[in-house]
C-alpha atoms as a PDB file:
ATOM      1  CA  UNK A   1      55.434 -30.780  -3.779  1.00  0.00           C
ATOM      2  CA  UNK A   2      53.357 -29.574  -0.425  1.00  0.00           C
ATOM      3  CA  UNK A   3      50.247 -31.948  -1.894  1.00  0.00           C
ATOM      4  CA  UNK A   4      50.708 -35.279  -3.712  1.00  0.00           C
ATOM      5  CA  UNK A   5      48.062 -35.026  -6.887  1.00  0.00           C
ATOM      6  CA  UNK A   6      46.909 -38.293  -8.373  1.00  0.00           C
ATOM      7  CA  UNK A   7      46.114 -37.534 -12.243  1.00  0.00           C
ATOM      8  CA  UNK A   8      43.919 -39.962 -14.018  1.00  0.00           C
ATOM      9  CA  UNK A   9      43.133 -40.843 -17.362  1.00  0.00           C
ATOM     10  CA  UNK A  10      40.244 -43.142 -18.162  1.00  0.00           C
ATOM     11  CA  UNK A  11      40.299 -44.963 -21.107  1.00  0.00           C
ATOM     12  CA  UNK A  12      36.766 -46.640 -22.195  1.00  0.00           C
ATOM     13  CA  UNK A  13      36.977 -49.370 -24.666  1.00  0.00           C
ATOM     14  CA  UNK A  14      33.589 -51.233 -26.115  1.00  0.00           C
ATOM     15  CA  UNK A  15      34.005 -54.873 -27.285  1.00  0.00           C
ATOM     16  CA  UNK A  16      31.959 -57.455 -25.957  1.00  0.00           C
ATOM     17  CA  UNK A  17      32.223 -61.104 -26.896  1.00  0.00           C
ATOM     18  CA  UNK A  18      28.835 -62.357 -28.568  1.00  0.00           C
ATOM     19  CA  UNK A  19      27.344 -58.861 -29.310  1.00  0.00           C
ATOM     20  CA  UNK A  20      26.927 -57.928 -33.382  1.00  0.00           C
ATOM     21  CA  UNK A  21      29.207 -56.018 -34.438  1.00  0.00           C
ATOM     22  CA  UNK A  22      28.107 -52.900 -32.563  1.00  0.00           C
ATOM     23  CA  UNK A  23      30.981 -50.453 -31.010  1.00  0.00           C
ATOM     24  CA  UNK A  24      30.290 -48.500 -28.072  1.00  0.00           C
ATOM     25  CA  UNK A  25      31.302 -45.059 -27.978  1.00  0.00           C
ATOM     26  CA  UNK A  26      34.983 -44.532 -26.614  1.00  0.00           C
ATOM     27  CA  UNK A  27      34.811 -41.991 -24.348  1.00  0.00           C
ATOM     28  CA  UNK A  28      37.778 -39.139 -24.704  1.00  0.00           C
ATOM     29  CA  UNK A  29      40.913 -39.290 -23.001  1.00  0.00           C
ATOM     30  CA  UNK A  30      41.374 -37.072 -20.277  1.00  0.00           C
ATOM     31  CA  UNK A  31      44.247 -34.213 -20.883  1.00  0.00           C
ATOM     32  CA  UNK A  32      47.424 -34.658 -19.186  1.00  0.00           C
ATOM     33  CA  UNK A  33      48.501 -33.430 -16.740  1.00  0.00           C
ATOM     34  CA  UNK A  34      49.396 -29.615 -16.716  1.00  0.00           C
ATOM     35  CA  UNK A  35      53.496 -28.617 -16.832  1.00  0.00           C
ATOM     36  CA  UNK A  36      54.767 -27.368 -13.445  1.00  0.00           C
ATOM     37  CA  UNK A  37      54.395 -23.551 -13.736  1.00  0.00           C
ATOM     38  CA  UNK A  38      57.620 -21.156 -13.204  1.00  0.00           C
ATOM     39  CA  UNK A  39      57.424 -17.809 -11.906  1.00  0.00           C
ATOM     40  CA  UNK A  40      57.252 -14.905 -13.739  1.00  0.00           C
ATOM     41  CA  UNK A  41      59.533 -12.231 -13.390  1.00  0.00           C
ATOM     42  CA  UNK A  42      57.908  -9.555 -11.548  1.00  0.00           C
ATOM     43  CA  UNK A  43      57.855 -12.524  -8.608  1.00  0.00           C
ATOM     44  CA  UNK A  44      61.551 -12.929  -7.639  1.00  0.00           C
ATOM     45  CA  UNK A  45      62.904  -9.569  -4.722  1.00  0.00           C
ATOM     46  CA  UNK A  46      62.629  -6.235  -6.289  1.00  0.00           C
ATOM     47  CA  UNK A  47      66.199  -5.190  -7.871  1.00  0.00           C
ATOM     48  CA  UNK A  48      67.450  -1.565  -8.708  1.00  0.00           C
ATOM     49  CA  UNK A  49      66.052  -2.243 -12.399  1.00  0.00           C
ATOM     50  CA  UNK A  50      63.241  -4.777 -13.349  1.00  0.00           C
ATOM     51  CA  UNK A  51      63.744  -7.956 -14.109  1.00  0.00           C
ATOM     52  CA  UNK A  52      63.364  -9.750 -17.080  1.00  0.00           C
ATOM     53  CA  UNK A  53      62.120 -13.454 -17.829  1.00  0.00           C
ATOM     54  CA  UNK A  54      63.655 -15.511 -20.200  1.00  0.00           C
ATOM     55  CA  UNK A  55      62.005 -18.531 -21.980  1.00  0.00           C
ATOM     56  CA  UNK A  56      61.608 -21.740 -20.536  1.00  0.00           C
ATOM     57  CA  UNK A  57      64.188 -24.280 -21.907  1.00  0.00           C
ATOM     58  CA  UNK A  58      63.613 -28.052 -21.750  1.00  0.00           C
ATOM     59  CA  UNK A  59      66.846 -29.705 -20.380  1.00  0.00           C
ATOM     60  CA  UNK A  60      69.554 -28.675 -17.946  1.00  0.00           C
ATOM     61  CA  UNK A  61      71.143 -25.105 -18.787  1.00  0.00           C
ATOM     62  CA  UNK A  62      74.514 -25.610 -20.972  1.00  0.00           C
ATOM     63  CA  UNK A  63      76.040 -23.294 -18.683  1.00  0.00           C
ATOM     64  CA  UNK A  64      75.365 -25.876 -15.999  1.00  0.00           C
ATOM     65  CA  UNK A  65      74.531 -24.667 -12.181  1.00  0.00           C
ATOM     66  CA  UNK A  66      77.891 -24.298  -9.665  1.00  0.00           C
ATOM     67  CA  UNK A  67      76.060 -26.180  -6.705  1.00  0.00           C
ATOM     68  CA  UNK A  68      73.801 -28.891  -8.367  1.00  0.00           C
ATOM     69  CA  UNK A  69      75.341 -29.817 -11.767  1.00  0.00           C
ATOM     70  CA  UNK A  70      75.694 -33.664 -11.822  1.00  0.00           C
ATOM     71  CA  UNK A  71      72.532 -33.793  -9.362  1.00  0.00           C
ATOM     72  CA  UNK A  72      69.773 -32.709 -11.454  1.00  0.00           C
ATOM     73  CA  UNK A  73      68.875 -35.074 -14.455  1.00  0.00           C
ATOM     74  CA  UNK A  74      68.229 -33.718 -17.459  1.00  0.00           C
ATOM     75  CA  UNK A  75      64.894 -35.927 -18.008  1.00  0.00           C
ATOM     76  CA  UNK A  76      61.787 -34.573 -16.387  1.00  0.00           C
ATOM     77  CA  UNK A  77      63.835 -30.966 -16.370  1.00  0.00           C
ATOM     78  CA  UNK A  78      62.968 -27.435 -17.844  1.00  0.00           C
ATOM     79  CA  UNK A  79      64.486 -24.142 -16.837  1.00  0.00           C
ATOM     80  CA  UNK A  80      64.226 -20.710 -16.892  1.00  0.00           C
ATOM     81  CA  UNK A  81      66.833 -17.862 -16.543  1.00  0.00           C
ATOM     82  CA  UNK A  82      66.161 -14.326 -15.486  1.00  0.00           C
ATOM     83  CA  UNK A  83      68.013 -11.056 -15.900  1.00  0.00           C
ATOM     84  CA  UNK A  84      68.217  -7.522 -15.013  1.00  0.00           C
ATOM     85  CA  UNK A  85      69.554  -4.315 -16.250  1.00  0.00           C
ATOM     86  CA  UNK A  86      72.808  -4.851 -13.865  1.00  0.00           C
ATOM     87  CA  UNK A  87      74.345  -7.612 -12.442  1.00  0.00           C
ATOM     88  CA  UNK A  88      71.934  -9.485 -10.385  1.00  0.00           C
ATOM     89  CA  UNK A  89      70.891 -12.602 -12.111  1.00  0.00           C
ATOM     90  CA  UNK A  90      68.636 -15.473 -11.445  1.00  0.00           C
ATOM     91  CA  UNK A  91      67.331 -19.573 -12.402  1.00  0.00           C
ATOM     92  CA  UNK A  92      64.488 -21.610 -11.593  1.00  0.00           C
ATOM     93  CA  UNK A  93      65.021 -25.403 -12.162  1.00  0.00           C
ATOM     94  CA  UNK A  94      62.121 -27.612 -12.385  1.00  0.00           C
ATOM     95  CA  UNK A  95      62.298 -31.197 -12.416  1.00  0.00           C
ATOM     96  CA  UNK A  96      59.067 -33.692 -12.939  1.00  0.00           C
ATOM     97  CA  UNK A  97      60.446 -37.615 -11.001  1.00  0.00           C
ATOM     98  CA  UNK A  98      58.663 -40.429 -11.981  1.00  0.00           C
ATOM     99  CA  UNK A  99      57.406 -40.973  -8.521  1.00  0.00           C
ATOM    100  CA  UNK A 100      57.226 -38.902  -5.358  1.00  0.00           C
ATOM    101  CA  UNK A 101      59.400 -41.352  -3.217  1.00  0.00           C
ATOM    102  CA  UNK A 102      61.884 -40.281  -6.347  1.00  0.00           C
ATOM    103  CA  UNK A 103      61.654 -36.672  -5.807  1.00  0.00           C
ATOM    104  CA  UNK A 104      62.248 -36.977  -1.859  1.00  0.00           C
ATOM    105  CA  UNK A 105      65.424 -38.249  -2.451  1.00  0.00           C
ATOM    106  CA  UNK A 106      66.287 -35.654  -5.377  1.00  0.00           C
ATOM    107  CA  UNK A 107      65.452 -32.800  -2.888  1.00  0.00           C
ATOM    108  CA  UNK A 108      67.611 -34.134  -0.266  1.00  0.00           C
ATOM    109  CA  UNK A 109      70.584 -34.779  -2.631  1.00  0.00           C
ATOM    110  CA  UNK A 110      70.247 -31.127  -3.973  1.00  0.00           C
ATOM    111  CA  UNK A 111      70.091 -29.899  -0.311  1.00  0.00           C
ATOM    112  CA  UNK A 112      73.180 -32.052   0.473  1.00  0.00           C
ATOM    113  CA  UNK A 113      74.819 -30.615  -2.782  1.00  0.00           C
ATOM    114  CA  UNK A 114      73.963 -27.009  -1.636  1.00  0.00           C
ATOM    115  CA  UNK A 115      75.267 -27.426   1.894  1.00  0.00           C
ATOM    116  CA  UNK A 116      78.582 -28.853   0.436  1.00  0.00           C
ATOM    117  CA  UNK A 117      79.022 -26.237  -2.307  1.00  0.00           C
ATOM    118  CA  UNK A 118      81.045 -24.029  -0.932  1.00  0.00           C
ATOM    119  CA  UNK A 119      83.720 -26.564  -0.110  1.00  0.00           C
ATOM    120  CA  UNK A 120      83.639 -28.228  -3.292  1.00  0.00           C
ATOM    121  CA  UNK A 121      84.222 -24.833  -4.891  1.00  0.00           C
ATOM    122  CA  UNK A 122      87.258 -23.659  -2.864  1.00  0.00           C
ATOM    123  CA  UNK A 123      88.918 -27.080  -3.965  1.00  0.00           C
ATOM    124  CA  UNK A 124      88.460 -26.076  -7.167  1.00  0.00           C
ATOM    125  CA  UNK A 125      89.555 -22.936  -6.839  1.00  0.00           C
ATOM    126  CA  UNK A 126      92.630 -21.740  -4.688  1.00  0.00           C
ATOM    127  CA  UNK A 127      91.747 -18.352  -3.109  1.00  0.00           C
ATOM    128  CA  UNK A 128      88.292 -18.277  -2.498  1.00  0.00           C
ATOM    129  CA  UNK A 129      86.878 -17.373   0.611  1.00  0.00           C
ATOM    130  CA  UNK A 130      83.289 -17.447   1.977  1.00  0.00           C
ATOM    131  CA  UNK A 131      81.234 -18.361   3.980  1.00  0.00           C
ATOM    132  CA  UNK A 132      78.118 -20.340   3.561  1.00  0.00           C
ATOM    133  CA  UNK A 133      74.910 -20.557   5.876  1.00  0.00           C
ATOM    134  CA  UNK A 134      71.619 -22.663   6.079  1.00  0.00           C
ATOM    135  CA  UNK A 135      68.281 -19.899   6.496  1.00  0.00           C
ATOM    136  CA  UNK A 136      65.720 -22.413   7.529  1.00  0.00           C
ATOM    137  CA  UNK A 137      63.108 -24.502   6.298  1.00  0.00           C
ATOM    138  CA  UNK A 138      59.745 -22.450   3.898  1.00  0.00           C
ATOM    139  CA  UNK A 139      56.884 -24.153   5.133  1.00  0.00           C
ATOM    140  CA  UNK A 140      54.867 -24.669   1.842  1.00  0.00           C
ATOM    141  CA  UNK A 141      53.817 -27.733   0.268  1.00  0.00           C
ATOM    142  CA  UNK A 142      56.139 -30.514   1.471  1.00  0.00           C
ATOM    143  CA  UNK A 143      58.983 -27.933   2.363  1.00  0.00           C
ATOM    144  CA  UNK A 144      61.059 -26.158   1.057  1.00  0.00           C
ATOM    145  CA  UNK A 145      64.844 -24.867   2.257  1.00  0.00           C
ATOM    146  CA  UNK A 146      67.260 -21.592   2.234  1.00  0.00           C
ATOM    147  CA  UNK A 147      70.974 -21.455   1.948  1.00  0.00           C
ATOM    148  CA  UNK A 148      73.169 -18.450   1.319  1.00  0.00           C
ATOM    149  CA  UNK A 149      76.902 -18.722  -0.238  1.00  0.00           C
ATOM    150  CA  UNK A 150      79.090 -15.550  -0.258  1.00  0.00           C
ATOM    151  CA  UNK A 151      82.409 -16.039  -1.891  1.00  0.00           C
ATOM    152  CA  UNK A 152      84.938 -13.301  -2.099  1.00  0.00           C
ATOM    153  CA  UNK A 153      88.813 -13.125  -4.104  1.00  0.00           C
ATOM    154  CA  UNK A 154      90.588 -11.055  -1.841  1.00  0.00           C
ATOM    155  CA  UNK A 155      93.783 -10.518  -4.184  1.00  0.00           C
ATOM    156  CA  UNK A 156      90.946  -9.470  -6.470  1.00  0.00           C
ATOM    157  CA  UNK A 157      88.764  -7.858  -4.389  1.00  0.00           C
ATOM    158  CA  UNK A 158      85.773  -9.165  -5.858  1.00  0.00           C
ATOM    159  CA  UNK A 159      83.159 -10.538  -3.138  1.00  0.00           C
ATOM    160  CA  UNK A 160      79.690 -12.562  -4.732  1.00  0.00           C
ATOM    161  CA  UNK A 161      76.497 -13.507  -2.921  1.00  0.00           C
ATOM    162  CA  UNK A 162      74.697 -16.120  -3.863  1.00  0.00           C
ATOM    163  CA  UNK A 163      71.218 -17.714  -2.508  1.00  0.00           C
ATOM    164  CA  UNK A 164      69.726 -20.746  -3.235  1.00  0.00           C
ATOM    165  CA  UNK A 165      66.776 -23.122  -2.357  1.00  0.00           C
ATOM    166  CA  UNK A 166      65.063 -26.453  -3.276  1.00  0.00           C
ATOM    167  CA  UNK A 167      61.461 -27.367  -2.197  1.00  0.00           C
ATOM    168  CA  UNK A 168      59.289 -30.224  -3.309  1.00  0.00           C
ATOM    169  CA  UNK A 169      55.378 -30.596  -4.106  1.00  0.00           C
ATOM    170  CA  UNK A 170      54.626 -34.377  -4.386  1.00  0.00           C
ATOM    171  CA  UNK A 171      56.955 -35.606  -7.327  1.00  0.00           C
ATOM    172  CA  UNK A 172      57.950 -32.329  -8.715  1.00  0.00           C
ATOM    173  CA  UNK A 173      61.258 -30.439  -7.380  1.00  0.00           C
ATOM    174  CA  UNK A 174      62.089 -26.728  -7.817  1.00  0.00           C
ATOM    175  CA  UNK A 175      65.667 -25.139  -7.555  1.00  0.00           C
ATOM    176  CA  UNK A 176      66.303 -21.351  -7.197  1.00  0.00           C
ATOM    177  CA  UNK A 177      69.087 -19.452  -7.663  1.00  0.00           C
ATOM    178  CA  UNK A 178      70.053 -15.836  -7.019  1.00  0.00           C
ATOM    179  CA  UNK A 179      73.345 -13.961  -7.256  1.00  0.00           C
ATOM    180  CA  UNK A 180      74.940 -10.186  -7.432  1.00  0.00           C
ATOM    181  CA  UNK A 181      78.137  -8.901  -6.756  1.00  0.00           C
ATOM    182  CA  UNK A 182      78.463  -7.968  -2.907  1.00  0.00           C
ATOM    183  CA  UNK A 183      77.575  -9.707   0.631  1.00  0.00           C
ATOM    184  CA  UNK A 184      75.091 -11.049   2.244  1.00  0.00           C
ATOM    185  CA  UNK A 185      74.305  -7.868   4.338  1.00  0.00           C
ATOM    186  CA  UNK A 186      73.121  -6.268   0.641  1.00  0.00           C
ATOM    187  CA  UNK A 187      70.942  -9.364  -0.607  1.00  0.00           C
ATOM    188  CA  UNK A 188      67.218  -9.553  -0.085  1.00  0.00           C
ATOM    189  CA  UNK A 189      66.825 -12.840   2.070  1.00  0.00           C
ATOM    190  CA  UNK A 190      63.772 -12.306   3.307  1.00  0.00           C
ATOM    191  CA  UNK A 191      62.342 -11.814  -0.192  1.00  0.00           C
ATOM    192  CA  UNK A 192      64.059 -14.662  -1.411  1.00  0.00           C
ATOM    193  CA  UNK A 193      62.245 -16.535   0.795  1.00  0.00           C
ATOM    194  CA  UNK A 194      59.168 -15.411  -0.250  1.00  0.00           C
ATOM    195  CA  UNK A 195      59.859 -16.298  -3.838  1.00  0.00           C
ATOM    196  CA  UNK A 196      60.614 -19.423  -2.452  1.00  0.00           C
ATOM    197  CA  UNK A 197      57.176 -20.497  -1.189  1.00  0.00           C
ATOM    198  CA  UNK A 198      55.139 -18.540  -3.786  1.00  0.00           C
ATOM    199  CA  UNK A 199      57.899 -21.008  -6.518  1.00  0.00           C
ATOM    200  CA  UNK A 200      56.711 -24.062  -4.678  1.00  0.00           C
ATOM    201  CA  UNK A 201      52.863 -22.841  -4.324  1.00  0.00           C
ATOM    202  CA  UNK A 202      52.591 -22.510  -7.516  1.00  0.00           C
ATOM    203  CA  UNK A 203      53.817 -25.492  -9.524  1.00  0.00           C
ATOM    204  CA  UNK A 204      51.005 -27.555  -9.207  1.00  0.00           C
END
């Protein structure tokens, strides 16, 4: 995202009109480009019992995402979940646009969808409370941003925090997600935001 790469491959090809039949060496074609990296477990905010990194899936999860499913395409996209002993949980989304000027407009549709989510979700479901809040722009690559979504049942009882982020280097897009039961007072914001940046940093 922060800095647009230009990957090229050369492709050499010897056949000159009038020459004997002589080829010219063809020299190799240069690899392609390396996949976006994800992070690896030990990277997201420490949690009362390690975490644990699950394998990277190509596709959109079948479980889909509550604030970006129906944003995200599925081409270009791999993702990764990660676990922990208890009941935090988290996902890293990347998607690979065919152009950068694409994967501007991807980021700002999945920042839209993230700053809408919470009223999307209490239309679908009667009862739920919460209260949702932008954190600020991650200055890494070109940007990335914070949001927070806590959501709470109060026949139930049963209050979830949630934080999410999207940030872009050059035509590749990244989407966290973080959740545990409990507030926002009890979730590690300022070490979600440092996953953020080192998430962006570190997919090109």
């Amino acid at each position: 995202m922060r800095t647009t790469r230009t990957f090229r491959t050369a492709l050499l090809t010897a056949a000159v009109a009038g020459l004997a039949a002589t080829a010219l060496p063809t020299a190799p074609a240069a690899a392609a480009p390396a996949a976006p990296k994800f992070l690896s477990a030990g990277q997201w905010p420490a949690s009362l019992t390690p975490w644990t990194a699950g394998p990277v899936h190509k596709g959109l999860p079948e479980d889909g995402s509550v604030c970006t499913a129906g944003t995200i395409p599925a081409k270009g996209t791999r993702h990764r979940d990660f676990r922990t002993e208890l009941d935090t949980g988290a996902r890293q989304t990347i998607t690979v646009a065919p152009t950068a000027a694409k994967a501007k407009v991807l980021a700002a549709e999945l920042r839209t969808a993230l700053a809408t989510c919470l009223e999307r979700l209490k239309e679908q479901e009667p009862g739920l409370e919460g209260v949702s809040r932008y954190h600020g722009r991650v200055n890494v690559e070109e940007g990335a941003h914070v949001y927070s979504i806590d959501t709470s049942y109060p026949e139930a009882g049963s209050t979830d925090i949630g934080l999410h982020s999207v940030g872009r280097d050059g035509r590749t897009v990244t989407v966290l997600e973080w959740g545990q039961l409990g507030d926002l007072d009890g979730a590690p914001l300022k070490g979600f935001r440092k996953t953020t940046g080192t998430a962006v940093a570190k997919l090109h």
